[in-house]
C-alpha atoms as a PDB file:
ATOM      1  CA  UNK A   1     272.671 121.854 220.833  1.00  0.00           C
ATOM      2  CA  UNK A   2     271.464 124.326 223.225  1.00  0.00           C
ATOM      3  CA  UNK A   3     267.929 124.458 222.790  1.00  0.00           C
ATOM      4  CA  UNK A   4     265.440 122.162 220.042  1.00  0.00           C
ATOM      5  CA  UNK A   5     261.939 121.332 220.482  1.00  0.00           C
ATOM      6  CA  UNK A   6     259.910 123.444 222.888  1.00  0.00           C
ATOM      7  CA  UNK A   7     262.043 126.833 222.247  1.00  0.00           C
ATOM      8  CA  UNK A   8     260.958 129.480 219.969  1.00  0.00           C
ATOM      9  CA  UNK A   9     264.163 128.598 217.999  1.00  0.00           C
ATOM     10  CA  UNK A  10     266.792 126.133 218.087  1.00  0.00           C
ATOM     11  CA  UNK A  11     269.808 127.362 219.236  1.00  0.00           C
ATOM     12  CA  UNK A  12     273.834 125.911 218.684  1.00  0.00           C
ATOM     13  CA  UNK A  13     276.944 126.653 220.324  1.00  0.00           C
ATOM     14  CA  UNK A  14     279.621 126.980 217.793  1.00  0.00           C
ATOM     15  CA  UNK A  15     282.310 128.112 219.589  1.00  0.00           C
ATOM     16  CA  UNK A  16     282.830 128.980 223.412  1.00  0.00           C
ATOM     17  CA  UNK A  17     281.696 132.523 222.528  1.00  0.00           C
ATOM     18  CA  UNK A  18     279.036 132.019 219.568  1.00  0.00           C
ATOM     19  CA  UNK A  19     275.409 130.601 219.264  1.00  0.00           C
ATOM     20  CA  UNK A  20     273.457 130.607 216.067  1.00  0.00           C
ATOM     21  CA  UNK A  21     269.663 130.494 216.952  1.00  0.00           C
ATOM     22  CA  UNK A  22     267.346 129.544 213.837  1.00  0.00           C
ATOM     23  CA  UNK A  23     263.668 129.976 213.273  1.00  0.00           C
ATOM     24  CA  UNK A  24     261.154 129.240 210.721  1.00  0.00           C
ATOM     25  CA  UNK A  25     257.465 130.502 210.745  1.00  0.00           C
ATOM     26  CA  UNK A  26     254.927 131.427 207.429  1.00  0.00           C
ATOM     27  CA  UNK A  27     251.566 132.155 207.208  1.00  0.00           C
ATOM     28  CA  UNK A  28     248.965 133.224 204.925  1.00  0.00           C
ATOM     29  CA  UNK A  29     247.494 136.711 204.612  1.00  0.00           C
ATOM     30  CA  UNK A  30     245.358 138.231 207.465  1.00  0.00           C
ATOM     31  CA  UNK A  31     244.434 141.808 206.063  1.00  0.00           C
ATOM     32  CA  UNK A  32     244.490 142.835 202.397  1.00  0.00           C
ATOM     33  CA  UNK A  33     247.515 145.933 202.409  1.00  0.00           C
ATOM     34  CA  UNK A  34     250.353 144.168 200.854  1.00  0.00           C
ATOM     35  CA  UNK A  35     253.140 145.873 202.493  1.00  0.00           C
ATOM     36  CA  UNK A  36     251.322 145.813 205.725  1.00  0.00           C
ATOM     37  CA  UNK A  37     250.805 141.897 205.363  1.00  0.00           C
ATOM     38  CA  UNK A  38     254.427 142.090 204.402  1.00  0.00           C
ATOM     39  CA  UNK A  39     255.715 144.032 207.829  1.00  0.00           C
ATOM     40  CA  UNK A  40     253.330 141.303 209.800  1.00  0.00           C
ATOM     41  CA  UNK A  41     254.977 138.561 208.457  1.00  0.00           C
ATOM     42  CA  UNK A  42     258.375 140.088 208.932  1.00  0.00           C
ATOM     43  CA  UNK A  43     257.819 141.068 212.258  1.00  0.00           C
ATOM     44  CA  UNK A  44     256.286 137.386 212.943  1.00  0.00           C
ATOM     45  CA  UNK A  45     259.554 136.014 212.221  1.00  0.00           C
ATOM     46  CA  UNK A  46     262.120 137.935 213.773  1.00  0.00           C
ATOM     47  CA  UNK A  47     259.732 138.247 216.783  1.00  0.00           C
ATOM     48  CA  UNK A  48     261.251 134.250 218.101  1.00  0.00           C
ATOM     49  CA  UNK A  49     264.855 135.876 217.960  1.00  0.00           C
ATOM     50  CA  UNK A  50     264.210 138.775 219.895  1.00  0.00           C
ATOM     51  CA  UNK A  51     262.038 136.320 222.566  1.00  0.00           C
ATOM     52  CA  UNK A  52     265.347 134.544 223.097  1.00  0.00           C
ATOM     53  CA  UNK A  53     266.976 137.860 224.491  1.00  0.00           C
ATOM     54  CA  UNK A  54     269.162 137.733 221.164  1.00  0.00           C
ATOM     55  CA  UNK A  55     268.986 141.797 219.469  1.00  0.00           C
ATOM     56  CA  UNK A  56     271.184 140.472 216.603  1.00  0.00           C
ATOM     57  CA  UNK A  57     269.636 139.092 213.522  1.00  0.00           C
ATOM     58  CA  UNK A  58     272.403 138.203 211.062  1.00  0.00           C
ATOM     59  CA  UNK A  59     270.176 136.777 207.672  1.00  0.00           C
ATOM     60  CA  UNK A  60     266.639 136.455 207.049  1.00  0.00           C
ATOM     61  CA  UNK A  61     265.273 134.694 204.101  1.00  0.00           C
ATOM     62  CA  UNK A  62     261.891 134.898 202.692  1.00  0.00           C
ATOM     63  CA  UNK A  63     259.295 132.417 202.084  1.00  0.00           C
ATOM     64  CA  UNK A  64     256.355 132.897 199.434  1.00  0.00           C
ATOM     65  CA  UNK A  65     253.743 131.528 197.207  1.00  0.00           C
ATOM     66  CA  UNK A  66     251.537 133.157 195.091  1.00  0.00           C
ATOM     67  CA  UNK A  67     248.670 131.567 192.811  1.00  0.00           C
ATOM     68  CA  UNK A  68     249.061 132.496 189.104  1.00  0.00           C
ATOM     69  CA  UNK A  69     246.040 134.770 189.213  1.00  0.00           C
ATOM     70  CA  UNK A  70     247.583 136.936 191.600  1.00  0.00           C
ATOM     71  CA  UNK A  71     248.955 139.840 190.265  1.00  0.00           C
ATOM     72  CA  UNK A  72     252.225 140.525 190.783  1.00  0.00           C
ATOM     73  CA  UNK A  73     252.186 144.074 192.301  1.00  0.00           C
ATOM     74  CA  UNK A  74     250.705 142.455 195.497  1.00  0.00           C
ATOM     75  CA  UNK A  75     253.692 139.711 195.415  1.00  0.00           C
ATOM     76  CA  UNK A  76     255.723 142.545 195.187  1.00  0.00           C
ATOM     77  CA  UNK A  77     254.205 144.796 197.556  1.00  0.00           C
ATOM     78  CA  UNK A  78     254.264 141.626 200.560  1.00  0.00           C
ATOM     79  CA  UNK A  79     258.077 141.264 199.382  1.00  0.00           C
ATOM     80  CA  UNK A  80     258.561 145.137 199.852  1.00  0.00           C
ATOM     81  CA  UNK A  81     256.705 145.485 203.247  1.00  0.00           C
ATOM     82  CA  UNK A  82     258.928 142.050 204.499  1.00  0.00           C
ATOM     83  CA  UNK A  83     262.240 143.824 203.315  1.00  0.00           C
ATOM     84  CA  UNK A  84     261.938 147.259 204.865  1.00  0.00           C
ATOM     85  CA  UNK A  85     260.833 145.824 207.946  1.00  0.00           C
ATOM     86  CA  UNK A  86     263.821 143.791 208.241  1.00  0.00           C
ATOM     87  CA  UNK A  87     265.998 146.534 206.874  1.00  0.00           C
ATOM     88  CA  UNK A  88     264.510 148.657 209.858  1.00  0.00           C
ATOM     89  CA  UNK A  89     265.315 146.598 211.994  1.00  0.00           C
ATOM     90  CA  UNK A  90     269.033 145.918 210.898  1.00  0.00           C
ATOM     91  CA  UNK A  91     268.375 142.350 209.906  1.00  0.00           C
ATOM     92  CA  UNK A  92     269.719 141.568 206.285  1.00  0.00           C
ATOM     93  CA  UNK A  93     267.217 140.020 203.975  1.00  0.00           C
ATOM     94  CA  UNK A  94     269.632 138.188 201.898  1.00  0.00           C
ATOM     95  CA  UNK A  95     267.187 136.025 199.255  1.00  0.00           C
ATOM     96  CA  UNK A  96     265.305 133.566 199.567  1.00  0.00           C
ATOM     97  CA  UNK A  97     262.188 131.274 197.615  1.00  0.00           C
ATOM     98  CA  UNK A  98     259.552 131.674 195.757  1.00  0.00           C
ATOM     99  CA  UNK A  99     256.540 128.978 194.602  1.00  0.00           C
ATOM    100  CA  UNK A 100     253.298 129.082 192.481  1.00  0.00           C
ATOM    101  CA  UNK A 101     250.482 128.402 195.449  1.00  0.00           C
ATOM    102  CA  UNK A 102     246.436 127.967 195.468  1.00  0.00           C
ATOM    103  CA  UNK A 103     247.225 129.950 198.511  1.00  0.00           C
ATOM    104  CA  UNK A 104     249.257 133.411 199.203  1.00  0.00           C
ATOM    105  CA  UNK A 105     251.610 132.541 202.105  1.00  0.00           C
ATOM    106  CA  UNK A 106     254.744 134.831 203.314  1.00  0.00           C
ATOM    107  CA  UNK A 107     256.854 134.473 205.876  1.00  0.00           C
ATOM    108  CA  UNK A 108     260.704 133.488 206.252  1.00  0.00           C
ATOM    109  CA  UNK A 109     263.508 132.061 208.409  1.00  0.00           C
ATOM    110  CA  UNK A 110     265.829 133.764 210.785  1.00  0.00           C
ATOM    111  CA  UNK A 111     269.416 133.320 211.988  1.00  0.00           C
ATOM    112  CA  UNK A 112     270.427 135.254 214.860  1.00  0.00           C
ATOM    113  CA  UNK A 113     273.748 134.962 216.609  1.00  0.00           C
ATOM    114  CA  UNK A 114     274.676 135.382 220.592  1.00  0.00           C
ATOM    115  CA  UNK A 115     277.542 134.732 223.655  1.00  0.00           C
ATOM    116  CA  UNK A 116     276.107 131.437 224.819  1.00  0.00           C
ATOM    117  CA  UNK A 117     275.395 132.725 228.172  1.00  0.00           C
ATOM    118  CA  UNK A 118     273.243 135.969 226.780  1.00  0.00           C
ATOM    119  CA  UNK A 119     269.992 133.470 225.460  1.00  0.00           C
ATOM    120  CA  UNK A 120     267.042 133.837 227.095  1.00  0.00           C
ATOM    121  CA  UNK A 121     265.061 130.380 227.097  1.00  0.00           C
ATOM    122  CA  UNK A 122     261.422 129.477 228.013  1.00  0.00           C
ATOM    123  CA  UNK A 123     262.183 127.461 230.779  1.00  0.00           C
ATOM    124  CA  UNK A 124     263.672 128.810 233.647  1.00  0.00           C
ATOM    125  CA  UNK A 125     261.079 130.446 235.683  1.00  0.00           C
ATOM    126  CA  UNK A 126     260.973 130.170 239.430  1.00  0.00           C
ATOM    127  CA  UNK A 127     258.630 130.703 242.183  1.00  0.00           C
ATOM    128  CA  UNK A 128     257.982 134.082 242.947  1.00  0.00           C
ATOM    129  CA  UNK A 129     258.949 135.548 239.798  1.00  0.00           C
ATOM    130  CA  UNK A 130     256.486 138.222 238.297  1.00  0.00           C
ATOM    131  CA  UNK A 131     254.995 137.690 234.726  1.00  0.00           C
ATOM    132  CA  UNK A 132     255.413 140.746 232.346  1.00  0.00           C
ATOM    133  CA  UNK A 133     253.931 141.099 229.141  1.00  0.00           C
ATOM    134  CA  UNK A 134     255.062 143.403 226.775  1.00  0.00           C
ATOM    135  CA  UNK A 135     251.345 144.237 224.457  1.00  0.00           C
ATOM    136  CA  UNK A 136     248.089 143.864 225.119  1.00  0.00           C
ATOM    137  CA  UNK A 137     245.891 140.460 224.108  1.00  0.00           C
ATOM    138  CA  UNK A 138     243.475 140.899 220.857  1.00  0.00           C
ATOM    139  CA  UNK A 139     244.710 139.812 217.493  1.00  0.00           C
ATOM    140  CA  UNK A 140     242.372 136.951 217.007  1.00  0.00           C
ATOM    141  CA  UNK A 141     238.873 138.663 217.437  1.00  0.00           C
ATOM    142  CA  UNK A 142     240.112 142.320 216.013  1.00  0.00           C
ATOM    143  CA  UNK A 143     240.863 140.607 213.107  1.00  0.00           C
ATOM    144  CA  UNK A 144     237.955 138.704 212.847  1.00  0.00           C
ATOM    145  CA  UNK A 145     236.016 141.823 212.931  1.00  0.00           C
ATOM    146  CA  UNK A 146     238.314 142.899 210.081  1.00  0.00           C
ATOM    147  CA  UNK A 147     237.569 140.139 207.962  1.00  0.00           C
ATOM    148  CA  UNK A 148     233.761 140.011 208.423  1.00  0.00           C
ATOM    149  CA  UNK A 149     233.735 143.830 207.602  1.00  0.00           C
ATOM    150  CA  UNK A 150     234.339 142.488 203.901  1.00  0.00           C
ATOM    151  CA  UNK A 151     232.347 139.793 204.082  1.00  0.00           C
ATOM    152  CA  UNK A 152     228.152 139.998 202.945  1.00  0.00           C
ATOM    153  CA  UNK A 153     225.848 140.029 205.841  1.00  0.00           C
ATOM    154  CA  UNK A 154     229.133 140.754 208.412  1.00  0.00           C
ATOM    155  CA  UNK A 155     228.513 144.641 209.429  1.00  0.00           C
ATOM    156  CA  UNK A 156     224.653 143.546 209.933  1.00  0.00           C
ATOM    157  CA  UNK A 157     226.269 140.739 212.276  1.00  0.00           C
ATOM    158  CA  UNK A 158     228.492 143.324 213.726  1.00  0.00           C
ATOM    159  CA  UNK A 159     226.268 146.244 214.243  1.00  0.00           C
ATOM    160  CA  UNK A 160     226.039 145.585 218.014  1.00  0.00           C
ATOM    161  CA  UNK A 161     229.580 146.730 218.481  1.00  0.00           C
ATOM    162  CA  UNK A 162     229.859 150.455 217.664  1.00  0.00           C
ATOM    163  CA  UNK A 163     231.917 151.486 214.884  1.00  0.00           C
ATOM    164  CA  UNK A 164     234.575 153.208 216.252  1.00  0.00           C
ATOM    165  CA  UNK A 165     234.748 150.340 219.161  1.00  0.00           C
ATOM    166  CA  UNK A 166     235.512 148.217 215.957  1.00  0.00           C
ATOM    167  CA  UNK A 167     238.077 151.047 214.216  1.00  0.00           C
ATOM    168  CA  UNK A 168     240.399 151.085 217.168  1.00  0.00           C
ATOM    169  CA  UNK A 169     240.276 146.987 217.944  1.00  0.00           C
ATOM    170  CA  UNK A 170     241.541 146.433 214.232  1.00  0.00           C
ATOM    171  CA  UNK A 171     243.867 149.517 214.079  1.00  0.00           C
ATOM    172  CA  UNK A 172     245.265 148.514 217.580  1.00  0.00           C
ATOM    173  CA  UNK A 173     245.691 144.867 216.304  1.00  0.00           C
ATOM    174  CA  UNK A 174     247.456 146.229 213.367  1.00  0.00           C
ATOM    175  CA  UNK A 175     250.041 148.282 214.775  1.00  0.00           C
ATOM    176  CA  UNK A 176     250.875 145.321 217.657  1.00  0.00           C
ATOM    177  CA  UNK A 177     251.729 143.043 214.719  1.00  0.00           C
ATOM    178  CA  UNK A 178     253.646 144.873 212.911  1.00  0.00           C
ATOM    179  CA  UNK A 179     255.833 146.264 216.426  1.00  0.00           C
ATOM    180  CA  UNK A 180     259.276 144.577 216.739  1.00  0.00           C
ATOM    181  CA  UNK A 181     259.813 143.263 219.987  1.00  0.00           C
ATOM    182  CA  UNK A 182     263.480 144.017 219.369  1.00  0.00           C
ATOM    183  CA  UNK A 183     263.634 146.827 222.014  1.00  0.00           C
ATOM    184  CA  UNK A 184     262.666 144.357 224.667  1.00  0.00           C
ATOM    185  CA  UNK A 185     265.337 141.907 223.461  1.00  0.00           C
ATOM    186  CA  UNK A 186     267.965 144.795 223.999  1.00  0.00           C
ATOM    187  CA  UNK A 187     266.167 144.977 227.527  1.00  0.00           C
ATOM    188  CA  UNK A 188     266.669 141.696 228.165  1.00  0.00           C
ATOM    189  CA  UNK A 189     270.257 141.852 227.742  1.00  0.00           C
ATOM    190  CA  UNK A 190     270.705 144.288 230.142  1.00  0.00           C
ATOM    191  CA  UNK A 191     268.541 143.847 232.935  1.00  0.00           C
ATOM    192  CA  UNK A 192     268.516 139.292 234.223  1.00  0.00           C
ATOM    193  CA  UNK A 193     265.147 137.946 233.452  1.00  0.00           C
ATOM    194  CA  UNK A 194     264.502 134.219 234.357  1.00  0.00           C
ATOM    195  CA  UNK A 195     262.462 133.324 231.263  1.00  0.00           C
ATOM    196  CA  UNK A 196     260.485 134.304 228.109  1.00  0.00           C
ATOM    197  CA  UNK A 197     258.369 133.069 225.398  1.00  0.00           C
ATOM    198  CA  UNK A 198     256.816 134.599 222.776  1.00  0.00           C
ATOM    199  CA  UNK A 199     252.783 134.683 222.474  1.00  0.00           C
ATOM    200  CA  UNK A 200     251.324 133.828 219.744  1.00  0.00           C
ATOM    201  CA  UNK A 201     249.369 131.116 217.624  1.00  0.00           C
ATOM    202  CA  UNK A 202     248.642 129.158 221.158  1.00  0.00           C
ATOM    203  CA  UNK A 203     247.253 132.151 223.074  1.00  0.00           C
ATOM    204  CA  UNK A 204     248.299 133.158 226.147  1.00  0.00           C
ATOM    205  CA  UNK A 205     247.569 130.451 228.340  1.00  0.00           C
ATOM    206  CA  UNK A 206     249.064 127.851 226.012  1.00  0.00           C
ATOM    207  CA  UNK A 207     252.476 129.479 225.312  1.00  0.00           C
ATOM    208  CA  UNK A 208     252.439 129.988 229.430  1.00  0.00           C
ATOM    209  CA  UNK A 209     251.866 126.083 230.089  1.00  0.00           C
ATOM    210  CA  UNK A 210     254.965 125.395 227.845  1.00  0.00           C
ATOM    211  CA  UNK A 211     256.951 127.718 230.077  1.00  0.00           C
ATOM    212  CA  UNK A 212     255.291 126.128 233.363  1.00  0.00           C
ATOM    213  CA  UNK A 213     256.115 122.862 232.303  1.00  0.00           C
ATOM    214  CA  UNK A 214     259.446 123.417 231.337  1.00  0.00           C
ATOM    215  CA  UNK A 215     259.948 125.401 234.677  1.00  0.00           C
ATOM    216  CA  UNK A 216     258.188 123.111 236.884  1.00  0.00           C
ATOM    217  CA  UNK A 217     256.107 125.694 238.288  1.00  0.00           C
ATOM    218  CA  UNK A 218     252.940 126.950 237.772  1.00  0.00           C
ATOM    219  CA  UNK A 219     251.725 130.554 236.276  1.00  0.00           C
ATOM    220  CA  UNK A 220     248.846 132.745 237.699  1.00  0.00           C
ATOM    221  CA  UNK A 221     247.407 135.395 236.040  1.00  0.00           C
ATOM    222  CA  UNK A 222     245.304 138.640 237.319  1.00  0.00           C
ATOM    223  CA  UNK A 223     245.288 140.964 235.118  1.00  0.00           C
ATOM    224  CA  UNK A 224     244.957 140.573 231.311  1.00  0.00           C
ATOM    225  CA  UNK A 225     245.908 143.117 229.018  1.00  0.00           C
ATOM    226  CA  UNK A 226     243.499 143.868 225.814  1.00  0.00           C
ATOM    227  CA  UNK A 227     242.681 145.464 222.671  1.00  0.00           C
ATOM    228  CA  UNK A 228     239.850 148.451 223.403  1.00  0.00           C
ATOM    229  CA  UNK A 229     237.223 146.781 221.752  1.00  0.00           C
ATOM    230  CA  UNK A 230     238.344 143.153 221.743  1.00  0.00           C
ATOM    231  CA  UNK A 231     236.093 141.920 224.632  1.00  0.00           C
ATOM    232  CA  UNK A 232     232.758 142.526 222.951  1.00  0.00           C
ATOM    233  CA  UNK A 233     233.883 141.386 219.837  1.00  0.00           C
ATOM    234  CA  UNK A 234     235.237 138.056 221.553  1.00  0.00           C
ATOM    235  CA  UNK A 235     232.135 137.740 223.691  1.00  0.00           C
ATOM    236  CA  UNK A 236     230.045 138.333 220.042  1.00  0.00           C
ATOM    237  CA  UNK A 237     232.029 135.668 218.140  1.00  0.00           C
ATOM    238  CA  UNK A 238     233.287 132.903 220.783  1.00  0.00           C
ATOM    239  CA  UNK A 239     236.618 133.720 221.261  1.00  0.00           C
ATOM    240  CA  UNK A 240     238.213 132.511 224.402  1.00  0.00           C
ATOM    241  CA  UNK A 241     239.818 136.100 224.821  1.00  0.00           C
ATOM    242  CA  UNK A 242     239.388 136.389 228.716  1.00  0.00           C
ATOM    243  CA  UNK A 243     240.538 133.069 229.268  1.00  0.00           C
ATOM    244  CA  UNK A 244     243.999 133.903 227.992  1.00  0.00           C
ATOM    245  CA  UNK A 245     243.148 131.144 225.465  1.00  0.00           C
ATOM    246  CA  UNK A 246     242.517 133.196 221.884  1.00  0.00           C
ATOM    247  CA  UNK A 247     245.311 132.961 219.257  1.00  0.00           C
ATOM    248  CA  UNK A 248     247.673 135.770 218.552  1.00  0.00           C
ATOM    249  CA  UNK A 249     250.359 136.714 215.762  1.00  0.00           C
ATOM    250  CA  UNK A 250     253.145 138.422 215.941  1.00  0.00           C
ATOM    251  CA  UNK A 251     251.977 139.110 219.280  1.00  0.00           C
ATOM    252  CA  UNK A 252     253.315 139.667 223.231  1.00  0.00           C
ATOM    253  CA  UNK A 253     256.617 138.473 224.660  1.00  0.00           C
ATOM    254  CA  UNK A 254     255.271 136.914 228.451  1.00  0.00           C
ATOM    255  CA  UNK A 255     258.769 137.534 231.044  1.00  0.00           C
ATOM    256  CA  UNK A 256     259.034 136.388 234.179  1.00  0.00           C
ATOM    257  CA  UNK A 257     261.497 137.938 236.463  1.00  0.00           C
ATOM    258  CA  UNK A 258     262.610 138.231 239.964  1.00  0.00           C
ATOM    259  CA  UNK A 259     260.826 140.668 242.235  1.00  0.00           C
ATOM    260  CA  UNK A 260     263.846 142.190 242.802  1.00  0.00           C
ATOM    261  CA  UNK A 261     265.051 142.956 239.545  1.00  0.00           C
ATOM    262  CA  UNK A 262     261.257 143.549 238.384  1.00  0.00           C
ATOM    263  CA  UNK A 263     261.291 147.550 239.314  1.00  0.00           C
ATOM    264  CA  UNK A 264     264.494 147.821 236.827  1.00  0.00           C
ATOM    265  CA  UNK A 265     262.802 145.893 234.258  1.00  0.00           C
ATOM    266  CA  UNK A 266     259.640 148.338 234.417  1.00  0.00           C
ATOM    267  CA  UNK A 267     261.928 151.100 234.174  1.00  0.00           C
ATOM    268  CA  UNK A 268     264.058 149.665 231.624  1.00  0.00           C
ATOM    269  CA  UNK A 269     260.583 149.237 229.453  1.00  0.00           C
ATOM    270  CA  UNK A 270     259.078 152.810 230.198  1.00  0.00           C
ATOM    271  CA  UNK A 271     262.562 154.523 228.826  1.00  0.00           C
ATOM    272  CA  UNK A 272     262.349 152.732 225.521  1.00  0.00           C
ATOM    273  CA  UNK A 273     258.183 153.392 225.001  1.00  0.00           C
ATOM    274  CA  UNK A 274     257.358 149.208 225.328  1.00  0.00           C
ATOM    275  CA  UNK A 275     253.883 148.807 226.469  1.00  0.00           C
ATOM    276  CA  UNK A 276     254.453 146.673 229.838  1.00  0.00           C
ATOM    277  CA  UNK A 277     251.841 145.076 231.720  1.00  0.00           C
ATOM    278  CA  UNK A 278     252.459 143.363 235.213  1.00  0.00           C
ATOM    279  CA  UNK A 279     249.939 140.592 235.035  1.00  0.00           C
ATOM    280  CA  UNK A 280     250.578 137.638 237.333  1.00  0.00           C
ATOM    281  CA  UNK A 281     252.722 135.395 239.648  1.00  0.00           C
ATOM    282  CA  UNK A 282     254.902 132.172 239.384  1.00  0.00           C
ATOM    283  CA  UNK A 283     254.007 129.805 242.161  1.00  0.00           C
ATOM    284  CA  UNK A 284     255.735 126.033 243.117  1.00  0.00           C
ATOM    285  CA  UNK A 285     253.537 123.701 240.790  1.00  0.00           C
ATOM    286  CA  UNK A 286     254.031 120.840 238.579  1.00  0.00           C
ATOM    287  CA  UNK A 287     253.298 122.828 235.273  1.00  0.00           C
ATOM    288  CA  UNK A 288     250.229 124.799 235.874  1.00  0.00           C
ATOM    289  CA  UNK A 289     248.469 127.561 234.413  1.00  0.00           C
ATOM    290  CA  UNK A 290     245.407 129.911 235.916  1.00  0.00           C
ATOM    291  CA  UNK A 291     243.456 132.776 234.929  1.00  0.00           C
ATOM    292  CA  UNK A 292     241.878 134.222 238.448  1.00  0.00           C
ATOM    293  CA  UNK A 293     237.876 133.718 238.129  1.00  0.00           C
ATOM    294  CA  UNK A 294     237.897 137.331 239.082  1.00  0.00           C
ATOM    295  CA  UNK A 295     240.628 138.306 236.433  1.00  0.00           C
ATOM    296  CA  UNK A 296     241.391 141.883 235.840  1.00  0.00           C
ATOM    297  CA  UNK A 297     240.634 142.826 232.106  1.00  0.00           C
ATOM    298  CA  UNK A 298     242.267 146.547 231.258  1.00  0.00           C
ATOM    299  CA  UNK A 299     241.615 147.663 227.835  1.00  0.00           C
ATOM    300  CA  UNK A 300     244.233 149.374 226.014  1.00  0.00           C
END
């Protein structure tokens, strides 16, 4: 075993030259397109492969559930969305299962393979390495505002925030999730990064303690990356967005890399059209995460 608990998959040598990495992730609807829900999910759970530096996915099998009531054009426009994803993406959806749920859920597994040495893990990161991360922050209260849209009595809650203010937070927060991070995998094969770690379910900040703890450093942030829009709708509805501590999905992969080697990685991002941000510092620590008091937001 190469990596288990703590990784964003579990990873086995097989032979000197071979490593299988496995993930698992599912997760009920978040917006009400089908095949966009479908690409989400998809993109969700190849997104722990590519954090891992690995650009091959060999299988990926799907998980759903459905309730009865449900009709089946939706199950089959999820499945649809899910499959061309992968397809795009050269990752074979090869089958998978299928249940009767109170609940929609989709989502899948993924088994990628790599040489051994090639895997990028979440620990790893050393002092005075720079933190990268690949999109902006935002998921959590864009698609809040999505939600509420729908809901009676949500635009009269909402109509503080302008409309198009809204428009681009949810549009933005669509077309992050359903991004593959597989051009920064590719990236991370050729230029040495130290660590990585997908961002996702446990914000920024907590997805950055895991890597600080498993470094034995600490992480300091300056600059935060977000969603035009996000920060009024996060202010409006009491998400921690500006604390790095909001929830994401499908979301950022965070990189921390040597200063010297930091330059090529820009580069390396720029020539394949990855949004990049440069937003903090690894320090000597115990396992440590800040978020400067006087904290750069950008919106994006």
């Amino acid at each position: 075993m190469l990596a288990g608990p703590w990784e964003n998959a579990s990873a086995v040598r097989v032979t000197g030259d071979v490593a299988l990495l496995n993930t698992l992730d599912f997760f009920t609807p978040i917006v009400d397109e089908p095949e966009i829900q479908g690409r989400i999910a998809a993109s969700n759970v190849t997104s722990d492969i590519y954090t891992m530096g690995v650009a091959k996915i060999a299988t990926v099998l799907s998980i759903m559930a459905f309730p009865e009531n449900m009709p089946n054009e939706l199950a089959v426009g999820m499945l649809k969305g899910f499959a061309d994803f992968c397809k795009e993406m050269d990752a074979t959806l090869l089958g998978g299962h299928t249940i009767r749920n109170p609940w929609p859920i989709l989502g899948g597994a993924a088994t990628g393979v790599s040489h051994p040495k090639k895997i990028v893990y979440t620990r790893g990161a050393k002092p005075e390495d720079r933190l990268v991360l690949t999109k902006p922050l935002g998921v959590q209260p864009a698609m809040a505002a999505y939600r509420m849209r729908k809901e009676e009595g949500g635009q009269e809650f909402l109509e503080e925030i302008p409309a198009d203010s809204i428009e681009a937070a949810v549009s933005g927060a669509i077309k992050l999730m359903t991004t593959s991070n597989k051009p920064v995998a590719e990236i991370m094969q050729q230029i040495p990064v130290h660590a990585a770690t997908d961002v996702t379910g446990f914000g920024l900040k907590g997805h950055a303690e895991n890597m600080a703890k498993l470094g034995g450093v600490n992480l300091f942030f300056d600059k935060l990356p977000v969603l035009r829009g996000t920060p009024a709708l996060a202010d409006l509805m009491g998400y921690p967005l500006l604390t790095g501590e909001a929830a994401e999905t499908a979301g950022d992969i965070l990189i921390a890399v040597a200063k010297k080697d930091l330059g090529d990685l820009l580069d390396a991002l720029e020539k394949r059209k990855v949004e990049h941000f440069e937003v903090g510092s690894v320090l000597e620590g115990d396992g440590e995460v800040h978020v400067s008091e006087e904290v750069k937001v950008v919106e994006v």
